[in-house]
PDB file of N, CA and C in Angstrom:
ATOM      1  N   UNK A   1      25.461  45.926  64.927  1.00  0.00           N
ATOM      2  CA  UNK A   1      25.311  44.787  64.042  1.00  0.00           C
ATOM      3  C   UNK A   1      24.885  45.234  62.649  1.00  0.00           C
ATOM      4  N   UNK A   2      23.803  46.577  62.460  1.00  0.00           N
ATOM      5  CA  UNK A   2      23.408  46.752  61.455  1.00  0.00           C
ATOM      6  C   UNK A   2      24.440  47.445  60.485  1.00  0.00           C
ATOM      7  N   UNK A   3      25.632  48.086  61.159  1.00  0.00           N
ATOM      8  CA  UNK A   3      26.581  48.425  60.476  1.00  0.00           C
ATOM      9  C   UNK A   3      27.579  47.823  60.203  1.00  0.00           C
ATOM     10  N   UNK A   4      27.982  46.900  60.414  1.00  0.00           N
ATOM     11  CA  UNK A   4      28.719  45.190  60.083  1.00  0.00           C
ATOM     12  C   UNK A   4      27.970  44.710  58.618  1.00  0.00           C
ATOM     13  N   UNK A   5      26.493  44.656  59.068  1.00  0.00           N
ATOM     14  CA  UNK A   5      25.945  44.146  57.346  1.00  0.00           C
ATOM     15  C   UNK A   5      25.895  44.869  56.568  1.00  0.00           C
ATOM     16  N   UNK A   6      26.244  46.053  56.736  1.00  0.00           N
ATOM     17  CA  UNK A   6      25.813  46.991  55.247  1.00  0.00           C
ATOM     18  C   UNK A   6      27.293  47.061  55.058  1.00  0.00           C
ATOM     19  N   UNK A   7      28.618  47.158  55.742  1.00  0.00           N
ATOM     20  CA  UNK A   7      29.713  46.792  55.750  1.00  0.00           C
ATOM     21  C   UNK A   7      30.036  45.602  54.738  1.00  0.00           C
ATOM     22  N   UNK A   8      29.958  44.959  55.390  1.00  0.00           N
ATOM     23  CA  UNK A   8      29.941  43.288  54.577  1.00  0.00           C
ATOM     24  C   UNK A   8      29.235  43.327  53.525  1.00  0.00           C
ATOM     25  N   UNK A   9      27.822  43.796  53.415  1.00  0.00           N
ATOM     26  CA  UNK A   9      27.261  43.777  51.962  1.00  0.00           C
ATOM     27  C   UNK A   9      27.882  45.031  50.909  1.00  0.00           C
ATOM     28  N   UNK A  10      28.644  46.013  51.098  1.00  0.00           N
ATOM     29  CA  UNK A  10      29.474  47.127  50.492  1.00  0.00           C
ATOM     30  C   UNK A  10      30.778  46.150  49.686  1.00  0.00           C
ATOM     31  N   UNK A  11      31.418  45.234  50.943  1.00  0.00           N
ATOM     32  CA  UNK A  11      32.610  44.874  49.921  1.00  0.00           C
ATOM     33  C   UNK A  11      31.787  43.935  49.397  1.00  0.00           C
ATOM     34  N   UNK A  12      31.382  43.495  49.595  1.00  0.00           N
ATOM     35  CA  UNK A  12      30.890  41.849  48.592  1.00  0.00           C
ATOM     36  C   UNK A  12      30.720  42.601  47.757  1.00  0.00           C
ATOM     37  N   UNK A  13      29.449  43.467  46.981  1.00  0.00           N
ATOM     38  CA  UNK A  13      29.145  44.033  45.881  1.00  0.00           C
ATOM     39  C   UNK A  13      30.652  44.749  45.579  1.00  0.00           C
ATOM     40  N   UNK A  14      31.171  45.071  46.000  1.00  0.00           N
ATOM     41  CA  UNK A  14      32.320  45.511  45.232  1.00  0.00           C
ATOM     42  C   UNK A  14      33.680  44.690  44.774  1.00  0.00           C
ATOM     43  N   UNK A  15      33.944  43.962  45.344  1.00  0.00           N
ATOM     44  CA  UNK A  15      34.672  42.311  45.057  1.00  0.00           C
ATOM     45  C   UNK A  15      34.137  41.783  44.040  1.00  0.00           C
ATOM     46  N   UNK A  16      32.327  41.641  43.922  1.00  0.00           N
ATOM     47  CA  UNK A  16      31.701  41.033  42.487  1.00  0.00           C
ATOM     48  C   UNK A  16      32.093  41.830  41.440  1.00  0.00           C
ATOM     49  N   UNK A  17      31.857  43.866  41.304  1.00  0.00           N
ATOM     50  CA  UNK A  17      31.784  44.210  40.479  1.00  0.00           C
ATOM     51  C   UNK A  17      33.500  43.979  39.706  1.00  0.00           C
ATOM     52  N   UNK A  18      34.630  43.848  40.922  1.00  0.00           N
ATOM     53  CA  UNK A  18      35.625  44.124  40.104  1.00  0.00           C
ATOM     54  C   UNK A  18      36.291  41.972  39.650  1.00  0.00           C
ATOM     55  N   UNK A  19      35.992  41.686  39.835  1.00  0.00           N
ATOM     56  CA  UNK A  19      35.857  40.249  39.495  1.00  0.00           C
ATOM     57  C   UNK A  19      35.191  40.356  38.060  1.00  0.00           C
ATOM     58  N   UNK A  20      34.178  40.730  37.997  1.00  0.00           N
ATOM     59  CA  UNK A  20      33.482  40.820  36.693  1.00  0.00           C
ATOM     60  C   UNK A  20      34.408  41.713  35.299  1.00  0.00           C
ATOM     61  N   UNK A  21      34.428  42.907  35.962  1.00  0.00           N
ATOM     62  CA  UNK A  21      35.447  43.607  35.096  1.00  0.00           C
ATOM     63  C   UNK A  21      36.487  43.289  34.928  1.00  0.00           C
ATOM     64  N   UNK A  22      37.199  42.057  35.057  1.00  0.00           N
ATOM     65  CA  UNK A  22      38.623  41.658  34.977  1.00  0.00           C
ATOM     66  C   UNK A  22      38.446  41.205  33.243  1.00  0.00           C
ATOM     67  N   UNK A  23      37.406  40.237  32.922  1.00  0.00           N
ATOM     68  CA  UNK A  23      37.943  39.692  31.404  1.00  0.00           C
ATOM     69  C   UNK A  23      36.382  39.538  31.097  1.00  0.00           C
ATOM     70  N   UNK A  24      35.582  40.693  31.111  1.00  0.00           N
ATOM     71  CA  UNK A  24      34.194  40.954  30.310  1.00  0.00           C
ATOM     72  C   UNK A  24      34.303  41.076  28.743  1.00  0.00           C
ATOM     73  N   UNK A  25      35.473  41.217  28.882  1.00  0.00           N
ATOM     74  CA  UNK A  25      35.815  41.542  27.293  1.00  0.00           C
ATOM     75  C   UNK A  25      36.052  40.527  26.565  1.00  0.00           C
ATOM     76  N   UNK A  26      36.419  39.689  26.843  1.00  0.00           N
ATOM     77  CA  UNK A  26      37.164  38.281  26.729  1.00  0.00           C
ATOM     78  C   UNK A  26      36.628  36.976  26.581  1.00  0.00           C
ATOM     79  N   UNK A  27      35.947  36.716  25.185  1.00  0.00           N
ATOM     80  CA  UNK A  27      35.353  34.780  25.829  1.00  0.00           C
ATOM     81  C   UNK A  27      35.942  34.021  25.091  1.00  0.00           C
ATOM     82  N   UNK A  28      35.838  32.779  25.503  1.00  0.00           N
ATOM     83  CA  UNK A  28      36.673  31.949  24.753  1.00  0.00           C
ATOM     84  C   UNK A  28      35.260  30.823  24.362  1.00  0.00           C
ATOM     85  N   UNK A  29      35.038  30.236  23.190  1.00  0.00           N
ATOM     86  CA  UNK A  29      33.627  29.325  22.789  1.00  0.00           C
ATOM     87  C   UNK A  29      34.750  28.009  22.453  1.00  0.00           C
ATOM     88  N   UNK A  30      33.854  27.414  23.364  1.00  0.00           N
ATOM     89  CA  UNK A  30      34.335  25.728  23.496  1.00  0.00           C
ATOM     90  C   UNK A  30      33.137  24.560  22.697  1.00  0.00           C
ATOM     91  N   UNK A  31      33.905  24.048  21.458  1.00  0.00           N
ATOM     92  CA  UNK A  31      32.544  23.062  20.972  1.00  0.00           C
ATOM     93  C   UNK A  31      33.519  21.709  21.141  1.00  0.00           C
ATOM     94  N   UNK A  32      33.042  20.761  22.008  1.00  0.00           N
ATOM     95  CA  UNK A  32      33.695  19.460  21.618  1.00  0.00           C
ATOM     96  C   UNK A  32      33.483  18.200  20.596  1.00  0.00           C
ATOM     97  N   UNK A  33      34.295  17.758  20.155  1.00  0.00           N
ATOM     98  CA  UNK A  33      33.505  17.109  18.802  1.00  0.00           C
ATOM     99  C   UNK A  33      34.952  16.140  18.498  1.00  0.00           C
ATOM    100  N   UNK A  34      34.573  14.517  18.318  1.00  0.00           N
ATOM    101  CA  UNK A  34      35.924  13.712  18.603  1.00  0.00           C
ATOM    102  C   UNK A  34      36.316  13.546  19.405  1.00  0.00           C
ATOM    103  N   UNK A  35      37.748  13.704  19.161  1.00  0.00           N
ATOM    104  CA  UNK A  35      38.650  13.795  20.099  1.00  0.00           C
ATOM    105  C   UNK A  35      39.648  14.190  20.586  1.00  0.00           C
ATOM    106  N   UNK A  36      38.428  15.829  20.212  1.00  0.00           N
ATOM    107  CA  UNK A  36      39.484  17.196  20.346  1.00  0.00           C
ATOM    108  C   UNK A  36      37.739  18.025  20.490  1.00  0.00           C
ATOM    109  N   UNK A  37      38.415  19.606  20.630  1.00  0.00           N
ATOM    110  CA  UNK A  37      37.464  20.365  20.498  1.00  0.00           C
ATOM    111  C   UNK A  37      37.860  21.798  19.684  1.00  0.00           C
ATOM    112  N   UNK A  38      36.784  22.272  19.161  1.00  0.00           N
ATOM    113  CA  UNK A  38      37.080  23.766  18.232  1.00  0.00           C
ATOM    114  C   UNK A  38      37.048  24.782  19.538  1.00  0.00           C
ATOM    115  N   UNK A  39      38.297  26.021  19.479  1.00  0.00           N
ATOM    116  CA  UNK A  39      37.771  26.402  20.698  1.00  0.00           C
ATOM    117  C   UNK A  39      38.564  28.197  19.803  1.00  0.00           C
ATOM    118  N   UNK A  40      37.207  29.078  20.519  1.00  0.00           N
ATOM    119  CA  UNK A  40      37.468  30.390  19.232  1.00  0.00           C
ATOM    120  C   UNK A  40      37.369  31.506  20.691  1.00  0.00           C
ATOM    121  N   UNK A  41      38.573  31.984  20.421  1.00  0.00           N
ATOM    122  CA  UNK A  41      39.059  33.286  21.435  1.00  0.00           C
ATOM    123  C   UNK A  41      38.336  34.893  21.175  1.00  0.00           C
ATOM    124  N   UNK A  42      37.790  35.500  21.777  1.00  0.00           N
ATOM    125  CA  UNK A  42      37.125  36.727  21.234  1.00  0.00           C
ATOM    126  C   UNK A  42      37.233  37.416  21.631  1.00  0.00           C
ATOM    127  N   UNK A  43      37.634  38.528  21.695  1.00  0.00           N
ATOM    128  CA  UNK A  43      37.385  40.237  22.716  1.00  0.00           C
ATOM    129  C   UNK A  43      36.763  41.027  22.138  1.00  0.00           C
ATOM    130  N   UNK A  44      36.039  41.567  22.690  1.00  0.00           N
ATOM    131  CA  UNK A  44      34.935  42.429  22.076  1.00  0.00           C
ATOM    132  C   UNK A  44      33.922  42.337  21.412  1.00  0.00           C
ATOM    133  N   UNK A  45      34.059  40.928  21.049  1.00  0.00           N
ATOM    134  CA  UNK A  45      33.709  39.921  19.738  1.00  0.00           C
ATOM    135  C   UNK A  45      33.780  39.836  18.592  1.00  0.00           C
ATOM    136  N   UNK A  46      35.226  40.201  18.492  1.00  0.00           N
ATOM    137  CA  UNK A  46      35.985  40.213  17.378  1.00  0.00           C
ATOM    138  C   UNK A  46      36.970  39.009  17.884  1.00  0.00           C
ATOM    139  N   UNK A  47      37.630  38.240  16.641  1.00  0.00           N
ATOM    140  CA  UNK A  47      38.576  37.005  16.800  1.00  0.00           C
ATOM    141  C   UNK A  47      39.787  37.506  17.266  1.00  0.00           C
ATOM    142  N   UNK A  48      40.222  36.626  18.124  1.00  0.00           N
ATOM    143  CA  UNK A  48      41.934  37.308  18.535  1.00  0.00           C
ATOM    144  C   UNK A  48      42.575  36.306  18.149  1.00  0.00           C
ATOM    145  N   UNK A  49      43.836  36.851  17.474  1.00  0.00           N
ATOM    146  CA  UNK A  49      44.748  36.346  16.532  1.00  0.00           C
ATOM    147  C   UNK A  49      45.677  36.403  17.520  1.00  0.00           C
ATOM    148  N   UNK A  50      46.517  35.005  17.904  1.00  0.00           N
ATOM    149  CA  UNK A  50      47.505  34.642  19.079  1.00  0.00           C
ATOM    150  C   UNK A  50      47.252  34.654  20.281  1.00  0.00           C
ATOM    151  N   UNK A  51      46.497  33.640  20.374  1.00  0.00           N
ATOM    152  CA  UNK A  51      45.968  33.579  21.753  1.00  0.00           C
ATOM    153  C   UNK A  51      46.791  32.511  22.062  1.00  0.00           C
ATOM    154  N   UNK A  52      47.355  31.845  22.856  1.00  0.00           N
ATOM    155  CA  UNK A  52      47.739  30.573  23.488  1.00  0.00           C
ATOM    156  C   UNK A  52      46.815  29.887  23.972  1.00  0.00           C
ATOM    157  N   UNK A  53      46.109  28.700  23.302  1.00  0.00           N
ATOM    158  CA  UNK A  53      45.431  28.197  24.175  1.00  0.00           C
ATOM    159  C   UNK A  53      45.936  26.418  24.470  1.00  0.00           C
ATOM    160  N   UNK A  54      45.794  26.418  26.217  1.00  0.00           N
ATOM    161  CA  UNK A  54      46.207  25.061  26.325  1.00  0.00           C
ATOM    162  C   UNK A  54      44.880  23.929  27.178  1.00  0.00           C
ATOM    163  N   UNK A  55      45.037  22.380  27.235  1.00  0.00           N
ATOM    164  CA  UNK A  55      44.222  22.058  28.096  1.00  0.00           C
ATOM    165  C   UNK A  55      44.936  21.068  28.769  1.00  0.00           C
ATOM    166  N   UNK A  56      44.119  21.112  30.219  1.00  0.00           N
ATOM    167  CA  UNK A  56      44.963  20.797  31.379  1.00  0.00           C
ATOM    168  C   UNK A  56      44.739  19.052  31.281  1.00  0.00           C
ATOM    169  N   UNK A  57      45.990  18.980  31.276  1.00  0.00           N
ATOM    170  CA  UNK A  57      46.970  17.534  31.194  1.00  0.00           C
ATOM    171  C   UNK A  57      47.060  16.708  29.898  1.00  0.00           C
ATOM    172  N   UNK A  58      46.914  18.217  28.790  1.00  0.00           N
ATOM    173  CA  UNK A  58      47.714  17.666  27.143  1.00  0.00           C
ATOM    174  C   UNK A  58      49.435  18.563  27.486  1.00  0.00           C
ATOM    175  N   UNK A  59      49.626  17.946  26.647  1.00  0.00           N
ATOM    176  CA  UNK A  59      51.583  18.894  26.411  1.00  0.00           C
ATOM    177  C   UNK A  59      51.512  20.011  25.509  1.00  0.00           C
ATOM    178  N   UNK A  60      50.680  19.884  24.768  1.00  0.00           N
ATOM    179  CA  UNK A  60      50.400  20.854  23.615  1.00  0.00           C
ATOM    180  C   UNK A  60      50.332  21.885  23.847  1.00  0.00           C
ATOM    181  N   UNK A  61      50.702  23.018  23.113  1.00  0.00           N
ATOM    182  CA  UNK A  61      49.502  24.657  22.951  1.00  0.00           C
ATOM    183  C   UNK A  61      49.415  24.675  21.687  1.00  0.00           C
ATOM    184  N   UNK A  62      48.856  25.679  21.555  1.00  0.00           N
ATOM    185  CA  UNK A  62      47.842  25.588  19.868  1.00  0.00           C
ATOM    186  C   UNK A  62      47.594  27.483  20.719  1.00  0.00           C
ATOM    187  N   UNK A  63      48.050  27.806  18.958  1.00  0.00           N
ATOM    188  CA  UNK A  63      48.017  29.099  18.573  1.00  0.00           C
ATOM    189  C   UNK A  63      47.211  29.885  18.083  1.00  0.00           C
ATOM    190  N   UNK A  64      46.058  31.131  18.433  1.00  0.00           N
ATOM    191  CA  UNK A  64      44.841  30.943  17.188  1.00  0.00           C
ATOM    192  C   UNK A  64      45.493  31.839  16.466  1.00  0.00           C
ATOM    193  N   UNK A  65      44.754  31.491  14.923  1.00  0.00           N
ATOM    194  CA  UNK A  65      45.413  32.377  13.746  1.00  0.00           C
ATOM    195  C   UNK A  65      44.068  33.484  13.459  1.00  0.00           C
ATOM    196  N   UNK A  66      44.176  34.387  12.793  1.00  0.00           N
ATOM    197  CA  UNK A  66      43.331  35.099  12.613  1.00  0.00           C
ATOM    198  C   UNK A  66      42.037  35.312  12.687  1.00  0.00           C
ATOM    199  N   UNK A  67      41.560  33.520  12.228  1.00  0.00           N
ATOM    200  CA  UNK A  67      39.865  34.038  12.889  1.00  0.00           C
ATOM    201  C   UNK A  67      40.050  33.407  14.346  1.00  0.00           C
ATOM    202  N   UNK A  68      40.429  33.464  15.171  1.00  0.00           N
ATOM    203  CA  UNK A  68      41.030  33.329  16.468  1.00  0.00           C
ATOM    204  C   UNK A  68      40.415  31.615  17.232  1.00  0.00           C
ATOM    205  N   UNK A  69      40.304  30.670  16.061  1.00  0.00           N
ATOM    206  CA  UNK A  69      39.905  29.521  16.398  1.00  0.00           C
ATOM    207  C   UNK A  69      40.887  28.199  15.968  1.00  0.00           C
ATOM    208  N   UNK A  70      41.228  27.399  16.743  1.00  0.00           N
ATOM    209  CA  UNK A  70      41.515  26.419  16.899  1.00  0.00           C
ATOM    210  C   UNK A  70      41.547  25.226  17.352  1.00  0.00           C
ATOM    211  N   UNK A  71      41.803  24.167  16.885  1.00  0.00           N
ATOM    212  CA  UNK A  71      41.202  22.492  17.168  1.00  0.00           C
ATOM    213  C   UNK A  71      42.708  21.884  18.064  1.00  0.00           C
ATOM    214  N   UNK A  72      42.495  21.859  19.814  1.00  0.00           N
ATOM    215  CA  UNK A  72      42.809  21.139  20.580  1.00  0.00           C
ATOM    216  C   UNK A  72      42.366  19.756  20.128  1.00  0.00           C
ATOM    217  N   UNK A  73      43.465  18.710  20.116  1.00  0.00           N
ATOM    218  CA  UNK A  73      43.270  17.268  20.167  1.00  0.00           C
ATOM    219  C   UNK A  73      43.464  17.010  21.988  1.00  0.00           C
ATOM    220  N   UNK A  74      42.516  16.240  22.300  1.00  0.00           N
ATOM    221  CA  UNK A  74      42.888  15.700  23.096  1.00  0.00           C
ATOM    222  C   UNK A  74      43.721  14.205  23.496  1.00  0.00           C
ATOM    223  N   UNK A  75      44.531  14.087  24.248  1.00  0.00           N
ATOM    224  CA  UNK A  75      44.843  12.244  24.125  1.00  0.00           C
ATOM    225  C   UNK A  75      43.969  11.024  25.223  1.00  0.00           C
ATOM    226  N   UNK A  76      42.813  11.403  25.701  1.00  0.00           N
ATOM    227  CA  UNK A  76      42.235  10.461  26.291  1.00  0.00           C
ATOM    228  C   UNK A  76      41.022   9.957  25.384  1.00  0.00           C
ATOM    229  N   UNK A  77      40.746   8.670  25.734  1.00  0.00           N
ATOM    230  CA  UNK A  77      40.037   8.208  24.526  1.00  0.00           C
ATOM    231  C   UNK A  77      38.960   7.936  25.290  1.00  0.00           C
ATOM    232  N   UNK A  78      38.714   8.654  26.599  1.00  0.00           N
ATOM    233  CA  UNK A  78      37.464   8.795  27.363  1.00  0.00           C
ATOM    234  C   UNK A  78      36.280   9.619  27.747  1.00  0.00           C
ATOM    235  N   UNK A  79      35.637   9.578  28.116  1.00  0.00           N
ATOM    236  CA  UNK A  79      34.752  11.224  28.656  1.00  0.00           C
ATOM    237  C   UNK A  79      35.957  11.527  29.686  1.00  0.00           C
ATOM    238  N   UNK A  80      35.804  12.861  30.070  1.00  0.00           N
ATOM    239  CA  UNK A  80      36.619  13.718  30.811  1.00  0.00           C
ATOM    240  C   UNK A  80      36.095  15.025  30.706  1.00  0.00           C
ATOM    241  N   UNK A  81      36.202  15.456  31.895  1.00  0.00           N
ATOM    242  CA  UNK A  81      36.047  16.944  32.348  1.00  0.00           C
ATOM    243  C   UNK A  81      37.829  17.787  32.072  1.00  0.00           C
ATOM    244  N   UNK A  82      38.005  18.807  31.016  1.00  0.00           N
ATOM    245  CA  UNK A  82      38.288  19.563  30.537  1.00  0.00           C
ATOM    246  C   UNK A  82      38.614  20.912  30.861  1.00  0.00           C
ATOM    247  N   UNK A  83      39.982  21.379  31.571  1.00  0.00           N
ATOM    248  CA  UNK A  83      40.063  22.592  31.198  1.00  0.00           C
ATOM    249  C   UNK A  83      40.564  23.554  30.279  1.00  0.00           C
ATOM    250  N   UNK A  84      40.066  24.766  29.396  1.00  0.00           N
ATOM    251  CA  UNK A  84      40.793  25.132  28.504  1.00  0.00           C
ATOM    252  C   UNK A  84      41.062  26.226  28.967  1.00  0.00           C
ATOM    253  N   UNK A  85      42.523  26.746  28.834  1.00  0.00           N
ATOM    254  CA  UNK A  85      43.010  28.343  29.117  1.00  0.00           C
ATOM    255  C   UNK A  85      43.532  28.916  27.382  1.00  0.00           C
ATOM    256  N   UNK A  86      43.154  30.161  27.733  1.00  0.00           N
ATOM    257  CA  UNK A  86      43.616  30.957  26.893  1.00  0.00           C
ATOM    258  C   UNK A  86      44.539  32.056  27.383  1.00  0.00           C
ATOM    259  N   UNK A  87      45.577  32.361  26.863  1.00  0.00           N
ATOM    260  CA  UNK A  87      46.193  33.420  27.310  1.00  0.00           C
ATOM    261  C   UNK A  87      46.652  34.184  26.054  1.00  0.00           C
ATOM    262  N   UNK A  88      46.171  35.515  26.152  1.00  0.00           N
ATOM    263  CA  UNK A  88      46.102  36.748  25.375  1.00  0.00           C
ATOM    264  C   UNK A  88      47.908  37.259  25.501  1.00  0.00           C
ATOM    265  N   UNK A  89      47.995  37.811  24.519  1.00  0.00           N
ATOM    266  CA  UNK A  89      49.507  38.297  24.698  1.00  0.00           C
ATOM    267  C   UNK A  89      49.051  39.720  25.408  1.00  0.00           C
ATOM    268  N   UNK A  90      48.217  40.431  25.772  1.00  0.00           N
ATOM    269  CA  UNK A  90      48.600  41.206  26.649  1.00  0.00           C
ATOM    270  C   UNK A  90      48.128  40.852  27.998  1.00  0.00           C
ATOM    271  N   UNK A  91      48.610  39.448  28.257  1.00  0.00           N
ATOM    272  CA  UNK A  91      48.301  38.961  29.918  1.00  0.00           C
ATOM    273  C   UNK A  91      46.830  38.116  30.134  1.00  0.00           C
ATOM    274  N   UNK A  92      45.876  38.992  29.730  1.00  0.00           N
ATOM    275  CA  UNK A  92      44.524  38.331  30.192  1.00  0.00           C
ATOM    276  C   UNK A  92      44.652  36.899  29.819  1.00  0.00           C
ATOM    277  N   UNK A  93      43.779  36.454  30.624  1.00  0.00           N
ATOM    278  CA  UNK A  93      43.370  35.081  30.605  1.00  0.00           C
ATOM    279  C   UNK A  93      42.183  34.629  30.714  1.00  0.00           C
ATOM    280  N   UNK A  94      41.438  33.594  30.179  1.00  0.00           N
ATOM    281  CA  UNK A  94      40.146  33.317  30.102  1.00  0.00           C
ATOM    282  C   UNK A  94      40.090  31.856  30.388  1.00  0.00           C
ATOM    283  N   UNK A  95      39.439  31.125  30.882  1.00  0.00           N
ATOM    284  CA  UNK A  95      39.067  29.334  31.312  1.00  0.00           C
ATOM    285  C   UNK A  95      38.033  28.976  30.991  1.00  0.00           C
ATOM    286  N   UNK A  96      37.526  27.796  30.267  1.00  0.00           N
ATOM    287  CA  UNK A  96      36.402  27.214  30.381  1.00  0.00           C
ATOM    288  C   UNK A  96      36.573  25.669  30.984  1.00  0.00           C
ATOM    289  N   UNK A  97      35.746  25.141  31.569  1.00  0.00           N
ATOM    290  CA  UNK A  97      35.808  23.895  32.138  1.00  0.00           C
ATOM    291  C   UNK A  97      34.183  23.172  31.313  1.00  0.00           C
ATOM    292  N   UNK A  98      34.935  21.657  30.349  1.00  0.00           N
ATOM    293  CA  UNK A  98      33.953  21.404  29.961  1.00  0.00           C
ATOM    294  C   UNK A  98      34.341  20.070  29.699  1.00  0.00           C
ATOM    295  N   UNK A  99      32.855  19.427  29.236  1.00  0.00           N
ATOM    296  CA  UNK A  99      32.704  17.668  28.893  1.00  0.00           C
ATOM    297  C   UNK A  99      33.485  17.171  27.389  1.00  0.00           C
ATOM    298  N   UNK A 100      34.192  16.455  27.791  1.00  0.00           N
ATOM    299  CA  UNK A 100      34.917  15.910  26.195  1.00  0.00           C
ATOM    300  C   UNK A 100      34.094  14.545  26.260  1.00  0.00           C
ATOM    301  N   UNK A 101      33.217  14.519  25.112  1.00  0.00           N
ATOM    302  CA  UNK A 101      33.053  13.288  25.216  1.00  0.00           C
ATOM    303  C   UNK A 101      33.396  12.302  24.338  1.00  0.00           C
ATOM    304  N   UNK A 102      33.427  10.973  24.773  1.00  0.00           N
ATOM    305  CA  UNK A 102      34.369   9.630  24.268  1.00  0.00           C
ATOM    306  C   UNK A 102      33.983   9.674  22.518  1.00  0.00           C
ATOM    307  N   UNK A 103      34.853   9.439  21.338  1.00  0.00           N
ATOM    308  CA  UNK A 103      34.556   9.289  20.402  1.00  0.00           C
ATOM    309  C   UNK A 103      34.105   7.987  19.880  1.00  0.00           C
ATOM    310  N   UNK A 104      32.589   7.922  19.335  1.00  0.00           N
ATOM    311  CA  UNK A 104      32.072   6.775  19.395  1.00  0.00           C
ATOM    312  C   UNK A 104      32.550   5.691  17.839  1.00  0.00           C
TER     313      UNK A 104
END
């Protein structure tokens, strides 16, 4: 039994570490404001210029330009929970899930 848990506790810690290392490099900063949000792509923490970023159940994408930030409109004129993807032209991808709230 005792070699089953140190088993099991070997991959877990190693499943976390490589989960982590997939897009450490990578954040995407979500501010909502209206009825849209500013949302700024970074690696390294420097701006990335062409990121695709879309949110789940607009039609849109929105492109970042050099300082790697751009203003998603949203079309609900409600609070809603929010997802935003970014996709890097060399593949990576980054998500945030966040509150849009109603414009008063």
């Amino acid at each position: 039994m005792k070699k089953v848990l140190i088993a099991m506790s070997m991959l877990a810690a190693s499943s976390t570490a490589f989960a982590g290392t997939m897009n450490d490099d990578v954040d995407m900063r979500v501010t909502a404001v209206g009825q849209g949000a500013w949302v700024q792509v970074l690696q390294n923490g420097a701006p990335v210029e062409g990121a695709t970023v879309t949110l789940t159940g607009s039609l849109g994408e929105y492109v970042t330009p050099e300082n790697g930030r751009v203003f998603v409109m949203t079309e609900a004129p409600f609070t809603r929970t929010g997802v935003f993807t970014a996709m890097l032209e060399n593949g990576n991808e980054i998500r945030r899930s966040i509150v849009i709230p109603r414009d008063h």
